[in-house]
PDB file of N, CA and C in Angstrom:
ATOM      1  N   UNK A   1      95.011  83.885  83.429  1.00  0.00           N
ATOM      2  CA  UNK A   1      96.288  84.420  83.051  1.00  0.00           C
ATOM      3  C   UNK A   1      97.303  84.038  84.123  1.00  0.00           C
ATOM      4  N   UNK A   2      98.752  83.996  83.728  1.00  0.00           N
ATOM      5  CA  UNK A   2      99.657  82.933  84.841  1.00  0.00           C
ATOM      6  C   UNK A   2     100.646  84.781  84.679  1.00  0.00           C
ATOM      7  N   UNK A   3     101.067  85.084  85.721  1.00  0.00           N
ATOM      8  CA  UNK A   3     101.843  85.521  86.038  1.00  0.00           C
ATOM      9  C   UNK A   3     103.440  84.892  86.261  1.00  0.00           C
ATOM     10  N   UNK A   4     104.610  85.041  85.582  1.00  0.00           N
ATOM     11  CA  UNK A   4     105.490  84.144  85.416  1.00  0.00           C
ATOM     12  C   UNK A   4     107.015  84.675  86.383  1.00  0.00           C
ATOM     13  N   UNK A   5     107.123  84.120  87.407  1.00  0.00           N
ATOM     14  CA  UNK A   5     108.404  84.573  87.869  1.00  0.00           C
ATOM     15  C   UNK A   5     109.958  84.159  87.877  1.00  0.00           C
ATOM     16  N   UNK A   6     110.953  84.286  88.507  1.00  0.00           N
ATOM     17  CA  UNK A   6     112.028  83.508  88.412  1.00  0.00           C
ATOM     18  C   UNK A   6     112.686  83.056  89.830  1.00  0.00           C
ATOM     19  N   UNK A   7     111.231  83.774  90.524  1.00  0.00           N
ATOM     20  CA  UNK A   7     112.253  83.692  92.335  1.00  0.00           C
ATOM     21  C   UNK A   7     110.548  83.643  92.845  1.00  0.00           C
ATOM     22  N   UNK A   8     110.652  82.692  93.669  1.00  0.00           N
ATOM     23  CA  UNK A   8     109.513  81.976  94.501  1.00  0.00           C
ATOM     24  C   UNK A   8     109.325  83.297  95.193  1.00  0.00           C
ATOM     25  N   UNK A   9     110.186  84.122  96.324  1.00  0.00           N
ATOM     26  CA  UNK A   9     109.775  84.855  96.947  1.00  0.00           C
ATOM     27  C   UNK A   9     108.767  86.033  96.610  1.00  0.00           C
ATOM     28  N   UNK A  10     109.012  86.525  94.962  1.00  0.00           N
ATOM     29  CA  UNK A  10     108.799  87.235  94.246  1.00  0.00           C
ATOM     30  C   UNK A  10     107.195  86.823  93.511  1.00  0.00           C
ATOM     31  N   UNK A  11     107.332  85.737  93.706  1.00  0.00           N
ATOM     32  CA  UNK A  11     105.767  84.929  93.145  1.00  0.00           C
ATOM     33  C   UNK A  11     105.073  84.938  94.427  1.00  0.00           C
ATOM     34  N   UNK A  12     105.621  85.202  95.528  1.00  0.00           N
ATOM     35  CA  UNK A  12     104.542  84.745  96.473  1.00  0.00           C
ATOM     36  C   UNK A  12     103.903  86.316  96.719  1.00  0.00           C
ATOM     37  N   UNK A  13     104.913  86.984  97.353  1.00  0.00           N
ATOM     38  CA  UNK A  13     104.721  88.882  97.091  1.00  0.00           C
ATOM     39  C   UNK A  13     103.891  89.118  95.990  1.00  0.00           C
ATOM     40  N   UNK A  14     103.967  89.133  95.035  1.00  0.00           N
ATOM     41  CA  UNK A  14     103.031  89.440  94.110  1.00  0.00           C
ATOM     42  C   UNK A  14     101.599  88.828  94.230  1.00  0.00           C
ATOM     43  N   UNK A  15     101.650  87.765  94.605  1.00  0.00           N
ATOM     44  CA  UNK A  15     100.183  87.332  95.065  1.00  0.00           C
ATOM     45  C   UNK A  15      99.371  87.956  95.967  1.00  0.00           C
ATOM     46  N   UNK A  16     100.270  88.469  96.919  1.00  0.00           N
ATOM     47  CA  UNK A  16      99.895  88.983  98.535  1.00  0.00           C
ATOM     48  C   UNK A  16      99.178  90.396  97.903  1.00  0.00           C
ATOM     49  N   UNK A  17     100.402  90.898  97.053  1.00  0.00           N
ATOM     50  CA  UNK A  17      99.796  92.481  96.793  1.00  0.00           C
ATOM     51  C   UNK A  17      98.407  92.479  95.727  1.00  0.00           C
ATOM     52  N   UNK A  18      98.530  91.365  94.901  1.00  0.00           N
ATOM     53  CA  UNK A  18      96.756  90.973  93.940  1.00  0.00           C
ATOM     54  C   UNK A  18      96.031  91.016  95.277  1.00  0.00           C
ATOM     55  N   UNK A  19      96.072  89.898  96.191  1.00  0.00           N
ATOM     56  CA  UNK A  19      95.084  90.183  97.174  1.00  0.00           C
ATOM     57  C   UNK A  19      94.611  91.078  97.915  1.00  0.00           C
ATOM     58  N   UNK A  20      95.848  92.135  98.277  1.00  0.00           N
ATOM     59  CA  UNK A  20      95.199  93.553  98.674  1.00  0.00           C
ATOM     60  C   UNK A  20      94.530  94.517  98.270  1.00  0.00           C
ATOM     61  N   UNK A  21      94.730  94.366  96.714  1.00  0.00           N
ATOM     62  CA  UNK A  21      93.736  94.825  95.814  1.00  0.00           C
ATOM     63  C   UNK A  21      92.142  93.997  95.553  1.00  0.00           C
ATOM     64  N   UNK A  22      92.233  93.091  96.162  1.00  0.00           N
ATOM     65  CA  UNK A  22      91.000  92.352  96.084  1.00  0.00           C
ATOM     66  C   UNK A  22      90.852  90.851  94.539  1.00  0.00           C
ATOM     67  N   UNK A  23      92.081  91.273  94.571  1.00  0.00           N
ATOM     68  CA  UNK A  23      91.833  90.390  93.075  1.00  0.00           C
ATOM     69  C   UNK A  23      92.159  88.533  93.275  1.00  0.00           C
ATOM     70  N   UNK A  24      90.687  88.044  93.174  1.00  0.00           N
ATOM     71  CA  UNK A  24      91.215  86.618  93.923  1.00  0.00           C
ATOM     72  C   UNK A  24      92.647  85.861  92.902  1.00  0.00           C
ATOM     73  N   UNK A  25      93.261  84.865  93.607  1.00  0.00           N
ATOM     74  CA  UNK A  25      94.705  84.144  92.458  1.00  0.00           C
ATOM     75  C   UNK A  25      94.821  82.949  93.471  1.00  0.00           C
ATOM     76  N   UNK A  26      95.899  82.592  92.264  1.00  0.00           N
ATOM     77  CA  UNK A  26      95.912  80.996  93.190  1.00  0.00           C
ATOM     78  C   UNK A  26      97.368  80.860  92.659  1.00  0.00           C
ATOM     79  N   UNK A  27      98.012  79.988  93.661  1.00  0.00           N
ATOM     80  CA  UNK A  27      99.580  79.801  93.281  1.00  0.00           C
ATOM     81  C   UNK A  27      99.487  78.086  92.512  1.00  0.00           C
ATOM     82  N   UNK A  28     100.065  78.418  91.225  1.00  0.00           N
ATOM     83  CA  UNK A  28     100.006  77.152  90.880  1.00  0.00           C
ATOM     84  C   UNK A  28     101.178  76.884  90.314  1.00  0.00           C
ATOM     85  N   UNK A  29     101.380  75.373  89.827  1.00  0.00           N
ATOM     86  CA  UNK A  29     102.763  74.706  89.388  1.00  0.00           C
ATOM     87  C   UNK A  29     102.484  75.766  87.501  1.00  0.00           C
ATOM     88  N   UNK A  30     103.713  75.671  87.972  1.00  0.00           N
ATOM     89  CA  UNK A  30     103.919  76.878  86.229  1.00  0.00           C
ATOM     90  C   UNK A  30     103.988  75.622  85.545  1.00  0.00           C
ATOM     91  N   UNK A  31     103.410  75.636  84.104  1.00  0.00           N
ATOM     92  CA  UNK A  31     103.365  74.513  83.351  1.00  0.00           C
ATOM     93  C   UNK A  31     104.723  74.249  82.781  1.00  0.00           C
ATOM     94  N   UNK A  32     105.145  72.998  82.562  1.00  0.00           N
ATOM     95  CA  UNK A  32     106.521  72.950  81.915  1.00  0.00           C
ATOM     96  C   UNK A  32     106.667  73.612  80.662  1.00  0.00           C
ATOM     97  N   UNK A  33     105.557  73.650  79.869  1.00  0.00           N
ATOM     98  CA  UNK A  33     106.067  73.963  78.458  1.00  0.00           C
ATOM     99  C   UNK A  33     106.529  75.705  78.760  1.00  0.00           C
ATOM    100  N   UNK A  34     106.265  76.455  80.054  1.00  0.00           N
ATOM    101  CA  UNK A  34     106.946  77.811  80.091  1.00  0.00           C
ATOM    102  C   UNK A  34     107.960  77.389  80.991  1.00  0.00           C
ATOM    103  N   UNK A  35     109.461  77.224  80.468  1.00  0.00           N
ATOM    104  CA  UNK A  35     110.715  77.125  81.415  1.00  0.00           C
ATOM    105  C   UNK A  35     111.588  78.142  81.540  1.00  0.00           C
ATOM    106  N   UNK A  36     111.011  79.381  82.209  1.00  0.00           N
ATOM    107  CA  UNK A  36     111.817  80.476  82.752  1.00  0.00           C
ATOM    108  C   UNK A  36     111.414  80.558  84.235  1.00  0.00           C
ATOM    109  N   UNK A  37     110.579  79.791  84.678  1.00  0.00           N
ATOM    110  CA  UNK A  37     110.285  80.303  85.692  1.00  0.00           C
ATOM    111  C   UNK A  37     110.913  79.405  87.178  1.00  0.00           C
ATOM    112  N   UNK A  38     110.242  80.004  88.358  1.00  0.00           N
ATOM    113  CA  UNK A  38     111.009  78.897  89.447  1.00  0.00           C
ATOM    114  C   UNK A  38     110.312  77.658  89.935  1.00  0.00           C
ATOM    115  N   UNK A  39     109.040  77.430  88.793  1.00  0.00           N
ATOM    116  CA  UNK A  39     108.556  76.555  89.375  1.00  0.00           C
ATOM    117  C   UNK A  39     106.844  76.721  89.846  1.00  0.00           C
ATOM    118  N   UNK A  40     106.561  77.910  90.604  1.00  0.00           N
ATOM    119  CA  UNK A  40     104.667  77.909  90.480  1.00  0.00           C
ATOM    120  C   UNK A  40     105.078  79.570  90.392  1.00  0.00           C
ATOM    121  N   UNK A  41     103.811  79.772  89.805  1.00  0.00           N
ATOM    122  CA  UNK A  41     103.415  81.209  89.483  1.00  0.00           C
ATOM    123  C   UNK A  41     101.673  81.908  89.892  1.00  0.00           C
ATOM    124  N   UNK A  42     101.550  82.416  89.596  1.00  0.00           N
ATOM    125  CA  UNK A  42     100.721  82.981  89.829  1.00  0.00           C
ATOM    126  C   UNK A  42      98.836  83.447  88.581  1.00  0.00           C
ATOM    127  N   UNK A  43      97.840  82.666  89.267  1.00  0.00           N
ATOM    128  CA  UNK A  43      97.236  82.441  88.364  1.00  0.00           C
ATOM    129  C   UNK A  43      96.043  83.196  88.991  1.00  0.00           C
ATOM    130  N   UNK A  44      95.282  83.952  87.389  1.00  0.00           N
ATOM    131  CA  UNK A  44      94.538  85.072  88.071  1.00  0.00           C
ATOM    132  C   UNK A  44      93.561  84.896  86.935  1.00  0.00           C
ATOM    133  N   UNK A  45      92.410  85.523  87.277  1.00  0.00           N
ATOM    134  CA  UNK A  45      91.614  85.967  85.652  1.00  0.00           C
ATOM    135  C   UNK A  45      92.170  87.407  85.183  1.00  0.00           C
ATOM    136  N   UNK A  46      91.776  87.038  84.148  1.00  0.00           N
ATOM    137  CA  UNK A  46      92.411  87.993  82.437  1.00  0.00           C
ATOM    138  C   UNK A  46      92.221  89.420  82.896  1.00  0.00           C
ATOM    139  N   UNK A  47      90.454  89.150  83.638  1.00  0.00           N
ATOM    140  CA  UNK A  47      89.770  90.532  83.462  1.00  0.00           C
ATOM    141  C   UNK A  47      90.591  91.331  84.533  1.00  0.00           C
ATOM    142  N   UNK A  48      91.501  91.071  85.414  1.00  0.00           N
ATOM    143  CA  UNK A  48      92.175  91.818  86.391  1.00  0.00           C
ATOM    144  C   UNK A  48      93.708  91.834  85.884  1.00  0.00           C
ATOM    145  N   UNK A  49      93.897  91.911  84.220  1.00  0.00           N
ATOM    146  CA  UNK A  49      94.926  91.887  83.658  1.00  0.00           C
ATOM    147  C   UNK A  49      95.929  93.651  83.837  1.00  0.00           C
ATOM    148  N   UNK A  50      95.191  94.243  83.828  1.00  0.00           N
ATOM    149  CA  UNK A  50      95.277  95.799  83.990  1.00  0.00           C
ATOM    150  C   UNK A  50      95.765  96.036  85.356  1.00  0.00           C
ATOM    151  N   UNK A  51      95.145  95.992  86.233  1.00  0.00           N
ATOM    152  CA  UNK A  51      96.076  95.830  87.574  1.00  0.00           C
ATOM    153  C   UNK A  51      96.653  95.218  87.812  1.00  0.00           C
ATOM    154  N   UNK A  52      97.211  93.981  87.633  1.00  0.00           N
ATOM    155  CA  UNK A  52      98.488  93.415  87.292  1.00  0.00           C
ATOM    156  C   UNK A  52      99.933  93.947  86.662  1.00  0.00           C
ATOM    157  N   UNK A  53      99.687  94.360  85.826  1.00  0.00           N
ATOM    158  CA  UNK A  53     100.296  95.181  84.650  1.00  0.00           C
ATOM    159  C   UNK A  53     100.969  96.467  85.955  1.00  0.00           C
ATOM    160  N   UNK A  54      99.712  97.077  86.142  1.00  0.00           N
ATOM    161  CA  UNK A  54     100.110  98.398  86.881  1.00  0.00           C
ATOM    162  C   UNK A  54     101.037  97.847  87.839  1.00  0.00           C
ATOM    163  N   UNK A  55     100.464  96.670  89.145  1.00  0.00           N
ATOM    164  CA  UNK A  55     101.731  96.200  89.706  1.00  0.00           C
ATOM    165  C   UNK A  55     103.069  96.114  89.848  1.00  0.00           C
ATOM    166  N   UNK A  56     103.423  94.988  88.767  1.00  0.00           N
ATOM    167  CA  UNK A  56     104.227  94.761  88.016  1.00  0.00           C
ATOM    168  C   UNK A  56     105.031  96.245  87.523  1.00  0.00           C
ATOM    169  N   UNK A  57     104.948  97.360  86.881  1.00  0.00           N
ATOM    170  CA  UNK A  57     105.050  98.427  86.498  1.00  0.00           C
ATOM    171  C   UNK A  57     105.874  99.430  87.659  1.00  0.00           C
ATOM    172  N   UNK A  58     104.253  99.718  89.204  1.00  0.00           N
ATOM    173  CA  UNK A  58     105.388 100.310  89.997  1.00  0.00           C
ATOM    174  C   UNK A  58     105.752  99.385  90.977  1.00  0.00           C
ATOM    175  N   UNK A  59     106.009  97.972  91.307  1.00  0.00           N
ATOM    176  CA  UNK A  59     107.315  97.589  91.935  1.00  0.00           C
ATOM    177  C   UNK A  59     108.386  97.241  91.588  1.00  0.00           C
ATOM    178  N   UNK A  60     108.223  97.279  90.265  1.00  0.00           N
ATOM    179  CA  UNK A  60     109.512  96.800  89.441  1.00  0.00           C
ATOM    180  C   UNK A  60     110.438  95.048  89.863  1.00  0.00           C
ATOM    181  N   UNK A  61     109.479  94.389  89.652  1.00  0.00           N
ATOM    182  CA  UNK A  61     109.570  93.057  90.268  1.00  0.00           C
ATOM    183  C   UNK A  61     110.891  92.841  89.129  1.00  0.00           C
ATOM    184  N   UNK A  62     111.976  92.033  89.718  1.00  0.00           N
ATOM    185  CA  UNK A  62     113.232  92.346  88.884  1.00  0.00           C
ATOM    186  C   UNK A  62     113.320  90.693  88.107  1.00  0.00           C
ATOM    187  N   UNK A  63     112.517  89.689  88.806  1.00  0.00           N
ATOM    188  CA  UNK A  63     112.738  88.282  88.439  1.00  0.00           C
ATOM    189  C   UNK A  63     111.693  88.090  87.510  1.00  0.00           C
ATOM    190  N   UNK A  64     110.329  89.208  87.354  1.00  0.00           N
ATOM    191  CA  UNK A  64     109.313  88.888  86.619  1.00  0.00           C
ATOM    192  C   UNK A  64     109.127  88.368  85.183  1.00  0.00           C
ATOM    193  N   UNK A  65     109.024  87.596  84.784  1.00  0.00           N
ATOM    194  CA  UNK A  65     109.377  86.352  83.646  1.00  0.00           C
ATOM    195  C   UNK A  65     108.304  87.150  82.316  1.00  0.00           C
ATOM    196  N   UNK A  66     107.029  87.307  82.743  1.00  0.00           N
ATOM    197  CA  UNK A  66     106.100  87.722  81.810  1.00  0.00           C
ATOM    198  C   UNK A  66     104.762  87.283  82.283  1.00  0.00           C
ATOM    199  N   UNK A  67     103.606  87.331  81.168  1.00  0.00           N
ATOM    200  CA  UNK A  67     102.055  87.128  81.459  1.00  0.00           C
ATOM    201  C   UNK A  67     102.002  85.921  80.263  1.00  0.00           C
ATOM    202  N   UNK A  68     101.491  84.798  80.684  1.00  0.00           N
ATOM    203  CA  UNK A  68     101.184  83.624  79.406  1.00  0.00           C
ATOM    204  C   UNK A  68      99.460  83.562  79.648  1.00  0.00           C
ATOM    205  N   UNK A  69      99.015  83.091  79.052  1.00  0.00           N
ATOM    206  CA  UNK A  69      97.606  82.697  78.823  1.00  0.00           C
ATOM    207  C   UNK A  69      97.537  81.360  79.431  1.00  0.00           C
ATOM    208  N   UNK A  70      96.388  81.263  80.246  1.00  0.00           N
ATOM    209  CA  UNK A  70      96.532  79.693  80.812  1.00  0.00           C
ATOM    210  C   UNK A  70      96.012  78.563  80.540  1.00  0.00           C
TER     211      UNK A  70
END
């Protein structure tokens, strides 16, 4: 699952905080066919879709684009 942002800083933070939760990710080039984003996003498995969500939820990431399937 790609986590989709609009501000690099905001893609990288969000990675940092998956990792404090333990959830491995990898920063990758966001595919062209999704063009909202700034360029790489954030790529995770599905099954840690739920804590993501919660994330997302209480920091209120303001550039956050959406969740695509990868």
């Amino acid at each position: 699952m790609l986590a989709v942002f609009r501000s690099k800083t905001e893609t990288l933070n969000f990675a940092s905080i998956l990792r404090s939760y333990r959830v491995p990710c990898t920063i990758v080039n966001t595919p062209r066919s999704i063009n909202v984003s700034c360029g790489i996003s954030v790529l995770f498995d599905n099954k840690n879709e739920q804590i993501a969500k919660n994330i997302i939820s209480r920091r209120g990431f303001s550039t956050f684009a959406g969740f695509y399937e990868a």
